[in-house]
PDB file of N, CA and C in Angstrom:
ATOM      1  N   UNK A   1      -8.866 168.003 -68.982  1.00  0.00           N
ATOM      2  CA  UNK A   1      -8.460 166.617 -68.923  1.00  0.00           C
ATOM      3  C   UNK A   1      -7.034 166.556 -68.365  1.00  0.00           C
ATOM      4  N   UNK A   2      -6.699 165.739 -67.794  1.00  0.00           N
ATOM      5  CA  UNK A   2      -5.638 165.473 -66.940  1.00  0.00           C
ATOM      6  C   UNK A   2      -4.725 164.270 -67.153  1.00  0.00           C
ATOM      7  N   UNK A   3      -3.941 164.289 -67.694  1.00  0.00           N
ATOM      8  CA  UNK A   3      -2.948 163.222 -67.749  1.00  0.00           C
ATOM      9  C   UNK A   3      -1.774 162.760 -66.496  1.00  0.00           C
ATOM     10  N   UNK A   4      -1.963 161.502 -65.874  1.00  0.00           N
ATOM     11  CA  UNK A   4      -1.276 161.005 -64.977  1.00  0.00           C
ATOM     12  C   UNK A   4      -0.124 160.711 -65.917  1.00  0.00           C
ATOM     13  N   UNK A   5       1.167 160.683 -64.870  1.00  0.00           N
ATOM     14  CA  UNK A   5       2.480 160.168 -65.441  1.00  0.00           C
ATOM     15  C   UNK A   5       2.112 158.921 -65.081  1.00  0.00           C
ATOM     16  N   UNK A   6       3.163 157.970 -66.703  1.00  0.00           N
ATOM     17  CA  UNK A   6       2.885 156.306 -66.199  1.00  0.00           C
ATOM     18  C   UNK A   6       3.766 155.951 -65.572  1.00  0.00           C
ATOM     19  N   UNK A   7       3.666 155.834 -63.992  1.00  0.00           N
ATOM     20  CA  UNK A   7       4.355 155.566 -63.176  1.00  0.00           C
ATOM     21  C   UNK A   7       4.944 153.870 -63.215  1.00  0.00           C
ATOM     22  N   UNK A   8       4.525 153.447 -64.177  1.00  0.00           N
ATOM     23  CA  UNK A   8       4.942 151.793 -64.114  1.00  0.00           C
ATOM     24  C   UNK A   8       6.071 151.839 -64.762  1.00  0.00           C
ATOM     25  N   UNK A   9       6.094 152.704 -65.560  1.00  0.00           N
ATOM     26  CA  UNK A   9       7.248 152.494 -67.006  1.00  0.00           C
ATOM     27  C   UNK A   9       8.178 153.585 -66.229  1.00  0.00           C
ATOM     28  N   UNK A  10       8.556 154.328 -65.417  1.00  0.00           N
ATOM     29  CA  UNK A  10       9.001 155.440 -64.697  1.00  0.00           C
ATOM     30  C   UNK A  10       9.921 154.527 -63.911  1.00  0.00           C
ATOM     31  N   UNK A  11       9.009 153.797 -62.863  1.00  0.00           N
ATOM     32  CA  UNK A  11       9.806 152.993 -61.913  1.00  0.00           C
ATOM     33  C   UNK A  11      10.023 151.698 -62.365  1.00  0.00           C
ATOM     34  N   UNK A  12      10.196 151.325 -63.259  1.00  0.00           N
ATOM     35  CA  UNK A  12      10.358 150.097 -64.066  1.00  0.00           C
ATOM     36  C   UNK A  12      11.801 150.454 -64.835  1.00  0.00           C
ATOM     37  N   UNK A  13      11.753 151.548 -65.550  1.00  0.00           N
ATOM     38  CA  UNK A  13      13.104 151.958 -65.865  1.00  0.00           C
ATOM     39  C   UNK A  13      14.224 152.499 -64.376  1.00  0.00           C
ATOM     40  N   UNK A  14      13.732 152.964 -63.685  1.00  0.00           N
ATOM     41  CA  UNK A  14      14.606 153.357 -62.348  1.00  0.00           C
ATOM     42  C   UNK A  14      15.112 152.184 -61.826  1.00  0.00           C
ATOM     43  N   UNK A  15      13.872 151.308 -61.435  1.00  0.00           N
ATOM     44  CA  UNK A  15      14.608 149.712 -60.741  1.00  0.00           C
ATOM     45  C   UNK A  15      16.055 149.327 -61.657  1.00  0.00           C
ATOM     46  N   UNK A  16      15.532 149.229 -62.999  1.00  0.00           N
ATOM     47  CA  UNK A  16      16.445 149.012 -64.137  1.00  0.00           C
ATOM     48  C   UNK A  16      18.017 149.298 -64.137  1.00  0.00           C
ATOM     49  N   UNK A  17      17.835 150.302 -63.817  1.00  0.00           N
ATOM     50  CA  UNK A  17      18.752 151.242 -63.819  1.00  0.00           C
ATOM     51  C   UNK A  17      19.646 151.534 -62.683  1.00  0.00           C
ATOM     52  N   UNK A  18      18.863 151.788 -61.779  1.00  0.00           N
ATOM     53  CA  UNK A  18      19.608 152.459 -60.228  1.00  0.00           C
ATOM     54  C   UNK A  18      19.855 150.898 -58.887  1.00  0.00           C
ATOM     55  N   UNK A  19      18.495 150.543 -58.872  1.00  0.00           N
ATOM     56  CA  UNK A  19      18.444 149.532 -57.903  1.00  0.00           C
ATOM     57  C   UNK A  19      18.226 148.276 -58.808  1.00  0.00           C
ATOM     58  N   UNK A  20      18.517 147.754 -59.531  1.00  0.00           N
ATOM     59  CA  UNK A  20      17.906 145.714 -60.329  1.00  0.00           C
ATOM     60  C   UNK A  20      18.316 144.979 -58.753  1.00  0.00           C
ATOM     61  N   UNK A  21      19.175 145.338 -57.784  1.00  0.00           N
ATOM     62  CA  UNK A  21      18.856 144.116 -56.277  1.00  0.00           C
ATOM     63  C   UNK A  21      17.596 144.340 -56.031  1.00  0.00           C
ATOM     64  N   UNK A  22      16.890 145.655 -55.997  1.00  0.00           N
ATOM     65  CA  UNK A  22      15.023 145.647 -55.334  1.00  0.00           C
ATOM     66  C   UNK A  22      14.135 144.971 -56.546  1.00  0.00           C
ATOM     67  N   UNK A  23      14.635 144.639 -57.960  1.00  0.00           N
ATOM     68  CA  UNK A  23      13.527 144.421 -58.838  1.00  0.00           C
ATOM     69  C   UNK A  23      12.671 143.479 -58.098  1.00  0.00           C
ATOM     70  N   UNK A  24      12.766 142.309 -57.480  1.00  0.00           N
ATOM     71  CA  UNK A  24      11.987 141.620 -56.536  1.00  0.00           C
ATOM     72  C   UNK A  24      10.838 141.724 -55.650  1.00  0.00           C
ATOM     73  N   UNK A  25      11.213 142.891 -54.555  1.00  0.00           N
ATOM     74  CA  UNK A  25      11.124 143.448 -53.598  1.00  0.00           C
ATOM     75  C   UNK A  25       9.621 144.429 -54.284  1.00  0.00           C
ATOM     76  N   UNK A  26       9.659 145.068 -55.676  1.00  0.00           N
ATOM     77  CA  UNK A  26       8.863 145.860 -55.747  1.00  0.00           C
ATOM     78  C   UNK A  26       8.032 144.969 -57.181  1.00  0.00           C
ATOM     79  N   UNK A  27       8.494 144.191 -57.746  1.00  0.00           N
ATOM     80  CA  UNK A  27       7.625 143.550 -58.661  1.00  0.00           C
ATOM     81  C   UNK A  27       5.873 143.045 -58.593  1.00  0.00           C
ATOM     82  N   UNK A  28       5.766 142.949 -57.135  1.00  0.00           N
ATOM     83  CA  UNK A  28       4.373 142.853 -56.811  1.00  0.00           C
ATOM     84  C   UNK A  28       3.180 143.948 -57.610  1.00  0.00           C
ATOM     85  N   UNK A  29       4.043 145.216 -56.873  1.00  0.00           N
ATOM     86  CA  UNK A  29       3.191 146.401 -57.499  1.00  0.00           C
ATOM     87  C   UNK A  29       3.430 146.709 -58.674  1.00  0.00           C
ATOM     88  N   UNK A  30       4.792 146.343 -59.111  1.00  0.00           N
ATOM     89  CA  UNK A  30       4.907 146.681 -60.517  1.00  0.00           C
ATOM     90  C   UNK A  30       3.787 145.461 -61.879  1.00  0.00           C
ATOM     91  N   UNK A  31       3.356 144.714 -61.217  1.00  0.00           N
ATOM     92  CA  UNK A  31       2.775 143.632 -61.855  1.00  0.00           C
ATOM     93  C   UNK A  31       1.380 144.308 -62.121  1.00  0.00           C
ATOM     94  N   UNK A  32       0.772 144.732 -61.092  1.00  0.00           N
ATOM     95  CA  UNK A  32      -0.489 145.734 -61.203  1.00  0.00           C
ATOM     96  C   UNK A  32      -0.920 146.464 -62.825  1.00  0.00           C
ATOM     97  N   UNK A  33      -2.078 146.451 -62.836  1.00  0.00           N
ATOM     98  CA  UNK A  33      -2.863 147.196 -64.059  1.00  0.00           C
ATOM     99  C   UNK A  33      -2.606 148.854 -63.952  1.00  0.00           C
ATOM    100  N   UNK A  34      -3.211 148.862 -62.711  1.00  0.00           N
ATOM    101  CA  UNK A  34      -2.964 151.009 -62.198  1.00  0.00           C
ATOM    102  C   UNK A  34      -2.198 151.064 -61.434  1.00  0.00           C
ATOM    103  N   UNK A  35      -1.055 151.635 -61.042  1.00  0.00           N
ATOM    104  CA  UNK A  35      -0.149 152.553 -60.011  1.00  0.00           C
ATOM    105  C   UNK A  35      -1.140 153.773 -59.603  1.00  0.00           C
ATOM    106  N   UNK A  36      -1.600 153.136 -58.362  1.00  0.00           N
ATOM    107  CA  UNK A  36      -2.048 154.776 -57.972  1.00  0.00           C
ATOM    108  C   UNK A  36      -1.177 155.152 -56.785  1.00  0.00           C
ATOM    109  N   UNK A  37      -1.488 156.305 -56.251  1.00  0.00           N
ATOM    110  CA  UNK A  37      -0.564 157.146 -55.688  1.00  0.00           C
ATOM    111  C   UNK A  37       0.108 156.389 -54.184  1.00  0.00           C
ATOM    112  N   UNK A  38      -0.339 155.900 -53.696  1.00  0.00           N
ATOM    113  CA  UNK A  38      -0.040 155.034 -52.752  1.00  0.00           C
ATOM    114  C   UNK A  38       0.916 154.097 -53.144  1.00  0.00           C
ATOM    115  N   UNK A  39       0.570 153.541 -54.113  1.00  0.00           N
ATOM    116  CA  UNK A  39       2.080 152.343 -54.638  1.00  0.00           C
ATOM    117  C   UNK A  39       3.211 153.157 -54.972  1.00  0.00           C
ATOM    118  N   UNK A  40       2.829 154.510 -55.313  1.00  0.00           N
ATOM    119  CA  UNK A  40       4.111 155.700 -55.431  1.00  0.00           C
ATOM    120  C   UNK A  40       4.976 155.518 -54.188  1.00  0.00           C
ATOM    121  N   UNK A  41       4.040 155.782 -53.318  1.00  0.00           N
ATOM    122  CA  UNK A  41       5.003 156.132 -52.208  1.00  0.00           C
ATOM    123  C   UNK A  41       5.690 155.022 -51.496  1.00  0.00           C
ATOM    124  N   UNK A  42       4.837 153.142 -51.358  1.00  0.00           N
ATOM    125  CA  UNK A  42       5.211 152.571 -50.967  1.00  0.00           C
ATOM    126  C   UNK A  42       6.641 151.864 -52.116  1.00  0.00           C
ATOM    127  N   UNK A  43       6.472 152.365 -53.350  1.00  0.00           N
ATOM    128  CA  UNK A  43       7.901 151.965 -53.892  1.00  0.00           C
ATOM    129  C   UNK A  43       8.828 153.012 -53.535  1.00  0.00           C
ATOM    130  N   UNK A  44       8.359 154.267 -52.969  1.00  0.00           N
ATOM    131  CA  UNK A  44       9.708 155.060 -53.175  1.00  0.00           C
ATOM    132  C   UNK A  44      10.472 154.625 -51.664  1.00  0.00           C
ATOM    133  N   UNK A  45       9.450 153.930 -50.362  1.00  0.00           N
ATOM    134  CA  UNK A  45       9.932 153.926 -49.349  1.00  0.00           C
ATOM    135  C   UNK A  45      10.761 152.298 -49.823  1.00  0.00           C
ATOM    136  N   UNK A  46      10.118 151.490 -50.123  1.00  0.00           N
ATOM    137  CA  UNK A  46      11.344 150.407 -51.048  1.00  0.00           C
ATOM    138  C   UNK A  46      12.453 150.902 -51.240  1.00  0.00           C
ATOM    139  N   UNK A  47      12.542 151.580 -52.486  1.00  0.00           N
ATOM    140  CA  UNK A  47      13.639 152.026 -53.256  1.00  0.00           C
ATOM    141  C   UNK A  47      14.772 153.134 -51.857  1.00  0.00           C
ATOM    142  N   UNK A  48      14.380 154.073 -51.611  1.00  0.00           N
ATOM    143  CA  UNK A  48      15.208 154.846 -51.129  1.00  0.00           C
ATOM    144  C   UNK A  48      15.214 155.131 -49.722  1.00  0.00           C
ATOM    145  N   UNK A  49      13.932 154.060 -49.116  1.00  0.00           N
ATOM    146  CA  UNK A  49      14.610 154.094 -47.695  1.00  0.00           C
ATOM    147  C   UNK A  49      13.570 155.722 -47.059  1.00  0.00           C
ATOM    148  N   UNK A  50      13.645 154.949 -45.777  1.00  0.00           N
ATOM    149  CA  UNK A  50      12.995 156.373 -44.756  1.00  0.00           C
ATOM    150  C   UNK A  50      13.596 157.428 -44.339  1.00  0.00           C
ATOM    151  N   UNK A  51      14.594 158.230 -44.717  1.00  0.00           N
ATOM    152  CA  UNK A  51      15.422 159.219 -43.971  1.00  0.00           C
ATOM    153  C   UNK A  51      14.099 160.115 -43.481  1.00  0.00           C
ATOM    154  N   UNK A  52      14.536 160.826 -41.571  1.00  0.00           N
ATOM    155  CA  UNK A  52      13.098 161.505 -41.545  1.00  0.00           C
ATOM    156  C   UNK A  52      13.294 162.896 -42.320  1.00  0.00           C
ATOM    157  N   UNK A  53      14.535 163.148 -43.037  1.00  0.00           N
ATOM    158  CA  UNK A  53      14.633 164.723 -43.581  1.00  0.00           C
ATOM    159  C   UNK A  53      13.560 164.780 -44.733  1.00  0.00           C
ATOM    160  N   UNK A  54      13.783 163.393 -45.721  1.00  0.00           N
ATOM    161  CA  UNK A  54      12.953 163.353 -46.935  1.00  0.00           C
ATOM    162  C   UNK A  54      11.640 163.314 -46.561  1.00  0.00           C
ATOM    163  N   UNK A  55      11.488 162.559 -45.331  1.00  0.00           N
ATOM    164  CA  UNK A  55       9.781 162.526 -45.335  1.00  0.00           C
ATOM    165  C   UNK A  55       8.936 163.467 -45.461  1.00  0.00           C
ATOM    166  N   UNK A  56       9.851 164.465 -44.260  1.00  0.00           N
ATOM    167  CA  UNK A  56       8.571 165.839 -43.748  1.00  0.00           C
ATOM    168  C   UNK A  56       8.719 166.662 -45.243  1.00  0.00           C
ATOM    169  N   UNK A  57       9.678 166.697 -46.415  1.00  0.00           N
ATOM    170  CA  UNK A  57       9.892 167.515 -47.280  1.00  0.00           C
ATOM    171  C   UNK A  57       8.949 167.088 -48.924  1.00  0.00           C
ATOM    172  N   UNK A  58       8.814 165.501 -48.729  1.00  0.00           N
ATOM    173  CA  UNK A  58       8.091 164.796 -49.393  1.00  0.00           C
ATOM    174  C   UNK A  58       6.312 165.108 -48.810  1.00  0.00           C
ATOM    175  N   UNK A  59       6.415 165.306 -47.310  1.00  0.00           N
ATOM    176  CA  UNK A  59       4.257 164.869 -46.810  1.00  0.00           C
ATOM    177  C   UNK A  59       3.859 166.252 -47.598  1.00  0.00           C
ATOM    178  N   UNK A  60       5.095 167.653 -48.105  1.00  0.00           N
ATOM    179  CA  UNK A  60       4.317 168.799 -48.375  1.00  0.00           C
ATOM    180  C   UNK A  60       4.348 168.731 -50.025  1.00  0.00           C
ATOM    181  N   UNK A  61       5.055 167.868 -50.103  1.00  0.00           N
ATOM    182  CA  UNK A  61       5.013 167.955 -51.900  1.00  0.00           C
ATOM    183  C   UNK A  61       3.685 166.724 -52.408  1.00  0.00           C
ATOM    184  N   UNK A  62       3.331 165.860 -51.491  1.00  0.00           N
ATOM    185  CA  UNK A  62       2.476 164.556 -52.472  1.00  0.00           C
ATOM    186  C   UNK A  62       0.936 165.478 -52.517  1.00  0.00           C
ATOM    187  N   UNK A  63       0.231 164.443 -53.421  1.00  0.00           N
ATOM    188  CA  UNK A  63      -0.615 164.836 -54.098  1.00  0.00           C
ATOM    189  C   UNK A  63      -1.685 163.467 -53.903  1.00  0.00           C
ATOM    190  N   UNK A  64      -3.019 163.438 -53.621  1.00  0.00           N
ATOM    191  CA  UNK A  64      -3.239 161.643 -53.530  1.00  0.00           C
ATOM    192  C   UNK A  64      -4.785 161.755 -54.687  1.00  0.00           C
ATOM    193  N   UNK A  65      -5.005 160.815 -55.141  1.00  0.00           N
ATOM    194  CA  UNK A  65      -5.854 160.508 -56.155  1.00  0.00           C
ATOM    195  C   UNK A  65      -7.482 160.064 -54.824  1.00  0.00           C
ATOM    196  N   UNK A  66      -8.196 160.124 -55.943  1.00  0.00           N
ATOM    197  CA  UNK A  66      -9.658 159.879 -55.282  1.00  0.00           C
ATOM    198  C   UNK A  66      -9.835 158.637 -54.300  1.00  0.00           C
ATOM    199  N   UNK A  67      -9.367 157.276 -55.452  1.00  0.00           N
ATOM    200  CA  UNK A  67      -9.388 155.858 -55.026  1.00  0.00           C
ATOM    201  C   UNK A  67      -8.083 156.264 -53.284  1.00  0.00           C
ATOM    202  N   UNK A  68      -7.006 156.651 -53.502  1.00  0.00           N
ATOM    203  CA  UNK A  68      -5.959 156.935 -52.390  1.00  0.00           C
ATOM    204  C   UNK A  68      -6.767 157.274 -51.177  1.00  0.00           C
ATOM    205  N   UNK A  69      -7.585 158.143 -51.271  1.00  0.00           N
ATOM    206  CA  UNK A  69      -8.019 159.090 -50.265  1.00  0.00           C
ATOM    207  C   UNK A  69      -8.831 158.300 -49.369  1.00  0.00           C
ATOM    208  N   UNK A  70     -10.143 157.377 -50.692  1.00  0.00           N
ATOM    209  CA  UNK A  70     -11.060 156.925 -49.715  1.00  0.00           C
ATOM    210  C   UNK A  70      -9.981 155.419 -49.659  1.00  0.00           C
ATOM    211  N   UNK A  71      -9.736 154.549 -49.706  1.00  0.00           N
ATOM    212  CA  UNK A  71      -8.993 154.150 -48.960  1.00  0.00           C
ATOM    213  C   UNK A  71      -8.646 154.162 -47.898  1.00  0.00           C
ATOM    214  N   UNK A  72      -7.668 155.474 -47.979  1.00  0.00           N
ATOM    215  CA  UNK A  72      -7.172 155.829 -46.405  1.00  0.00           C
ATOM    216  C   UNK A  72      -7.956 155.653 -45.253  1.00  0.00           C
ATOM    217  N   UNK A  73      -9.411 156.243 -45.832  1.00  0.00           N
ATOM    218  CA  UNK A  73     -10.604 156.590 -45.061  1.00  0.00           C
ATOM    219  C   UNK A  73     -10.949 155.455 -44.506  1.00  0.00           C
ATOM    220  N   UNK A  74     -11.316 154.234 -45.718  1.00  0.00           N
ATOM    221  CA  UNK A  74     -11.882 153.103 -45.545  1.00  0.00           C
ATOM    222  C   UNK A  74     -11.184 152.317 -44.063  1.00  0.00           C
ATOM    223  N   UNK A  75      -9.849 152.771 -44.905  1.00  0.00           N
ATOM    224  CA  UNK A  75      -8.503 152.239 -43.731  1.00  0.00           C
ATOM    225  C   UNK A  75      -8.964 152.647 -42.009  1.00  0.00           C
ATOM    226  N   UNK A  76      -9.264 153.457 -42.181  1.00  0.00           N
ATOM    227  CA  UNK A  76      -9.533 154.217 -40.855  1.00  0.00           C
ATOM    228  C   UNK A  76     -10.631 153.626 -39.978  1.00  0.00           C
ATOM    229  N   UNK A  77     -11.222 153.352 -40.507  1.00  0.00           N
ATOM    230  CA  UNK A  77     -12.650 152.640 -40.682  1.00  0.00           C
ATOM    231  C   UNK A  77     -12.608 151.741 -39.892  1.00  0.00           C
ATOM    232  N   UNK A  78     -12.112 150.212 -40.830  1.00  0.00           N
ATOM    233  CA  UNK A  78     -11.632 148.907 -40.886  1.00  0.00           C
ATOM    234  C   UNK A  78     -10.786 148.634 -39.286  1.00  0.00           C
ATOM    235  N   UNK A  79     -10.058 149.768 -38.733  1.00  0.00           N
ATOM    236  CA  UNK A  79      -9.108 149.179 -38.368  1.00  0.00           C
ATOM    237  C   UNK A  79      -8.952 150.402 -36.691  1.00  0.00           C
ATOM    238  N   UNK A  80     -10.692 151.216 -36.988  1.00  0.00           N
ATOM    239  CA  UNK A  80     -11.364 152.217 -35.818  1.00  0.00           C
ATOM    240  C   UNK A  80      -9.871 152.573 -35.112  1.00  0.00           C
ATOM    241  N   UNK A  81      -9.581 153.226 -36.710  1.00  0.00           N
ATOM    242  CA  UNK A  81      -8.088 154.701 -35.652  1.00  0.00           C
ATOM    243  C   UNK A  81      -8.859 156.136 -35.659  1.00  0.00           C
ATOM    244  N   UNK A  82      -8.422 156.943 -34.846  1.00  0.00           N
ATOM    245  CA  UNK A  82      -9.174 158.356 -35.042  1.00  0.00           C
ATOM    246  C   UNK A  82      -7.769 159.074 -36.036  1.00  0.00           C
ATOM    247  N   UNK A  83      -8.293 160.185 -36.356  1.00  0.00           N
ATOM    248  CA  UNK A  83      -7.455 161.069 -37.321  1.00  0.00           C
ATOM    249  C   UNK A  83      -6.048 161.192 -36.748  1.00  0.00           C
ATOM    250  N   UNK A  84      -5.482 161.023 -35.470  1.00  0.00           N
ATOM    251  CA  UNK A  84      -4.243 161.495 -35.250  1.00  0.00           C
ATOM    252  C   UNK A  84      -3.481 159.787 -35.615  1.00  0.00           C
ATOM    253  N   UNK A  85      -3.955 158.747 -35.473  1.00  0.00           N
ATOM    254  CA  UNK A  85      -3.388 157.499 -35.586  1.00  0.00           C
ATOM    255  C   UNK A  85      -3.871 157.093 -36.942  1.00  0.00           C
ATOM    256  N   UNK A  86      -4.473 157.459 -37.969  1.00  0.00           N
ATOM    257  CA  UNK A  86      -4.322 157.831 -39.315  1.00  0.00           C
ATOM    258  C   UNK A  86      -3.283 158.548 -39.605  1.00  0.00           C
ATOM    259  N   UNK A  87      -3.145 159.649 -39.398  1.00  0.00           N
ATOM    260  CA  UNK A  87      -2.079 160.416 -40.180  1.00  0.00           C
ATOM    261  C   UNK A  87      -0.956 160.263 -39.827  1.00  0.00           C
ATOM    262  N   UNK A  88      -0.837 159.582 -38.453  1.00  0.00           N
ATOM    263  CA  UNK A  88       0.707 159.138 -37.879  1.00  0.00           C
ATOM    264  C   UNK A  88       0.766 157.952 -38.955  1.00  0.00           C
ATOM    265  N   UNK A  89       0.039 157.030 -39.059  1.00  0.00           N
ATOM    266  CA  UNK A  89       0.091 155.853 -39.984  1.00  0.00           C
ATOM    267  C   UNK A  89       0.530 156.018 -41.716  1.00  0.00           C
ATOM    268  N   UNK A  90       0.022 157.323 -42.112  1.00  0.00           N
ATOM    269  CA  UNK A  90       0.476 157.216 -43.270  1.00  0.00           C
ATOM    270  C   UNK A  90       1.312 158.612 -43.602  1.00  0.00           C
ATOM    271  N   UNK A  91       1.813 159.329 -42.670  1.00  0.00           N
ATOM    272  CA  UNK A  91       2.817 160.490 -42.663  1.00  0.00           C
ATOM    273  C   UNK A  91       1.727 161.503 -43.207  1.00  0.00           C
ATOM    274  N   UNK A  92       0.560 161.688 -42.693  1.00  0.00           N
ATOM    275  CA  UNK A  92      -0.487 163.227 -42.871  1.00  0.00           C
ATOM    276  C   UNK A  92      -0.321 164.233 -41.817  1.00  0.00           C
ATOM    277  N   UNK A  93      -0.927 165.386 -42.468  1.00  0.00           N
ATOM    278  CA  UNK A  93      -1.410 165.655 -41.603  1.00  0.00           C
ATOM    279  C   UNK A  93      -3.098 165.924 -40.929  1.00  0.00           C
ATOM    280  N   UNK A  94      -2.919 165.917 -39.425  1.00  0.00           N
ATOM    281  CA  UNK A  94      -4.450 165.185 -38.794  1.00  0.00           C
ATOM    282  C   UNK A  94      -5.553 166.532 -39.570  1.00  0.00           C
ATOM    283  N   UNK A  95      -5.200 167.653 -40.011  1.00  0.00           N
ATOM    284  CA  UNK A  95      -6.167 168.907 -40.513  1.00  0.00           C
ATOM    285  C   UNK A  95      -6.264 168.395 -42.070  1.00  0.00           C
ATOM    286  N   UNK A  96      -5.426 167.674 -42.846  1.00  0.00           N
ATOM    287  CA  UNK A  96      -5.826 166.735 -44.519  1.00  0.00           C
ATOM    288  C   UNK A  96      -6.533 166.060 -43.775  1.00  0.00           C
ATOM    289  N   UNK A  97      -6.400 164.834 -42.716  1.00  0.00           N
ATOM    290  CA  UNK A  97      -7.598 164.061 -42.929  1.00  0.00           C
ATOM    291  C   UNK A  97      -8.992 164.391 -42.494  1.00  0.00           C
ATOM    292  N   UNK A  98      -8.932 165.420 -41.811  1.00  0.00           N
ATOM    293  CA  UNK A  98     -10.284 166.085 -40.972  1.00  0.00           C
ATOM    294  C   UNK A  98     -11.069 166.821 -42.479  1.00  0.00           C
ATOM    295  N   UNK A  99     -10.231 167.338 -43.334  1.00  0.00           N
ATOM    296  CA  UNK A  99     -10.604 167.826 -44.549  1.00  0.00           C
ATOM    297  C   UNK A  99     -11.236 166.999 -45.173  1.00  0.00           C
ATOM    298  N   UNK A 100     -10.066 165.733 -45.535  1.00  0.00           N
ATOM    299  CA  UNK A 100     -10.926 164.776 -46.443  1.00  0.00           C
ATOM    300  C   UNK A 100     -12.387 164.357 -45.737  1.00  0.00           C
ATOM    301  N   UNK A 101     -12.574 164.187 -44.743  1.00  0.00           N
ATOM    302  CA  UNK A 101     -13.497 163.315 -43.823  1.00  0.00           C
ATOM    303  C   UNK A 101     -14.545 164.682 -44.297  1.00  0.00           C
ATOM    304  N   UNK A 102     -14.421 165.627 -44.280  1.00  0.00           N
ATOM    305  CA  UNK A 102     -15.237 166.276 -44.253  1.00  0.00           C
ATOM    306  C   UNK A 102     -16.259 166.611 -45.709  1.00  0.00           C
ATOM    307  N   UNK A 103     -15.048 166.682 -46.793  1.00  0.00           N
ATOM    308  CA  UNK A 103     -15.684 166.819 -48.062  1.00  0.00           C
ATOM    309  C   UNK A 103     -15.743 165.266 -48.748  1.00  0.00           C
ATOM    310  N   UNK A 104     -15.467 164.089 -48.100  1.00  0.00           N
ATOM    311  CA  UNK A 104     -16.126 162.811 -48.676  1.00  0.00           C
ATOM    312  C   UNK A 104     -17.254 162.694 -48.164  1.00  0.00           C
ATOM    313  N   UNK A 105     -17.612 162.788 -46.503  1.00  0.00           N
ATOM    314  CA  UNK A 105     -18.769 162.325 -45.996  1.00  0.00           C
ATOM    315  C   UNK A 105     -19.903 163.432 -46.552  1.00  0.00           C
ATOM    316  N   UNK A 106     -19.477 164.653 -46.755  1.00  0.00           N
ATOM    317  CA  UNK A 106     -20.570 165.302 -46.912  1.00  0.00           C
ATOM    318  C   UNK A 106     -21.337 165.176 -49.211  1.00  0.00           C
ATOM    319  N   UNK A 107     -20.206 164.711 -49.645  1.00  0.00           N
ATOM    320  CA  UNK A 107     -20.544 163.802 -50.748  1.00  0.00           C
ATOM    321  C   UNK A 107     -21.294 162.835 -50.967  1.00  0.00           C
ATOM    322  N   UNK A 108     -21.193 161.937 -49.808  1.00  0.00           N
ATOM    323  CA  UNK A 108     -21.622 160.577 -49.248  1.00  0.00           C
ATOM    324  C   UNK A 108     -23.498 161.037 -49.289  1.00  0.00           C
ATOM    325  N   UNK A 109     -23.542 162.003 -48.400  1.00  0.00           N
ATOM    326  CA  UNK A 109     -24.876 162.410 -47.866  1.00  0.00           C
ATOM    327  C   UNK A 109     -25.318 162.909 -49.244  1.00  0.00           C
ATOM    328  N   UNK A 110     -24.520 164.197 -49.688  1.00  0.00           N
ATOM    329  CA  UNK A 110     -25.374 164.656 -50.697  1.00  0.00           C
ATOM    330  C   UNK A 110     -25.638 163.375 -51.731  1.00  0.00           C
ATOM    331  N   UNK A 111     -25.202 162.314 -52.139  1.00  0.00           N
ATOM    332  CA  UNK A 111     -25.437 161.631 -53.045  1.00  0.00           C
ATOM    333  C   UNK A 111     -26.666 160.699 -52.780  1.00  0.00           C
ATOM    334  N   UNK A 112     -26.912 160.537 -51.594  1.00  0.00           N
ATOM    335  CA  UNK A 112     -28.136 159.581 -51.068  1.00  0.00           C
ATOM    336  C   UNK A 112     -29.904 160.285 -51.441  1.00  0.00           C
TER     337      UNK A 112
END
């Protein structure tokens, strides 16, 4: 069993604390039932801004949840990008999404 950190009460005390000018700016997501991993990242790009040093040092440290993934996918979908204009879109890389594509769709099938 796996316990997620509660990322609401995490960045709820940080806004608090470090930034109360963004409490605004990020209250949307903070209003939410679940923080999943995606609202992670779109508050941290809120909060602290795009430097490109943090990014490339951050795409090898994240981690994305099930709902995150197909999303992305769905995203991909919705909006007919191929894998390199996906992963430019959400800072991947194009061999994660060829992965994911590979072990969702073949889920997809086995489940039918």
């Amino acid at each position: 069993m796996s316990t997620l950190p509660n990322y609401k009460k995490i960045y709820t005390d940080m806004i608090s604390m470090k930034y109360p000018h963004k409490m605004e700016e990020c209250q949307e997501i903070l209003n939410r039932n679940k923080i999943n991993s995606l609202d992670v990242i779109i508050l941290n790009n809120i909060l602290l801004g795009r430097d490109q040093n943090s990014i490339k040092l951050n795409s090898n440290l994240r981690s994305f949840d099930k709902d995150s993934i197909v999303f992305m996918l769905e995203y991909q979908v919705r909006h007919n990008l191929n894998n390199l204009q996906l992963a430019a879109h959400f800072n991947l890389s194009r061999n994660t999404v060829t992965k994911w594509k590979r072990i969702f769709y073949s889920l997809e099938i086995n489940n039918k």
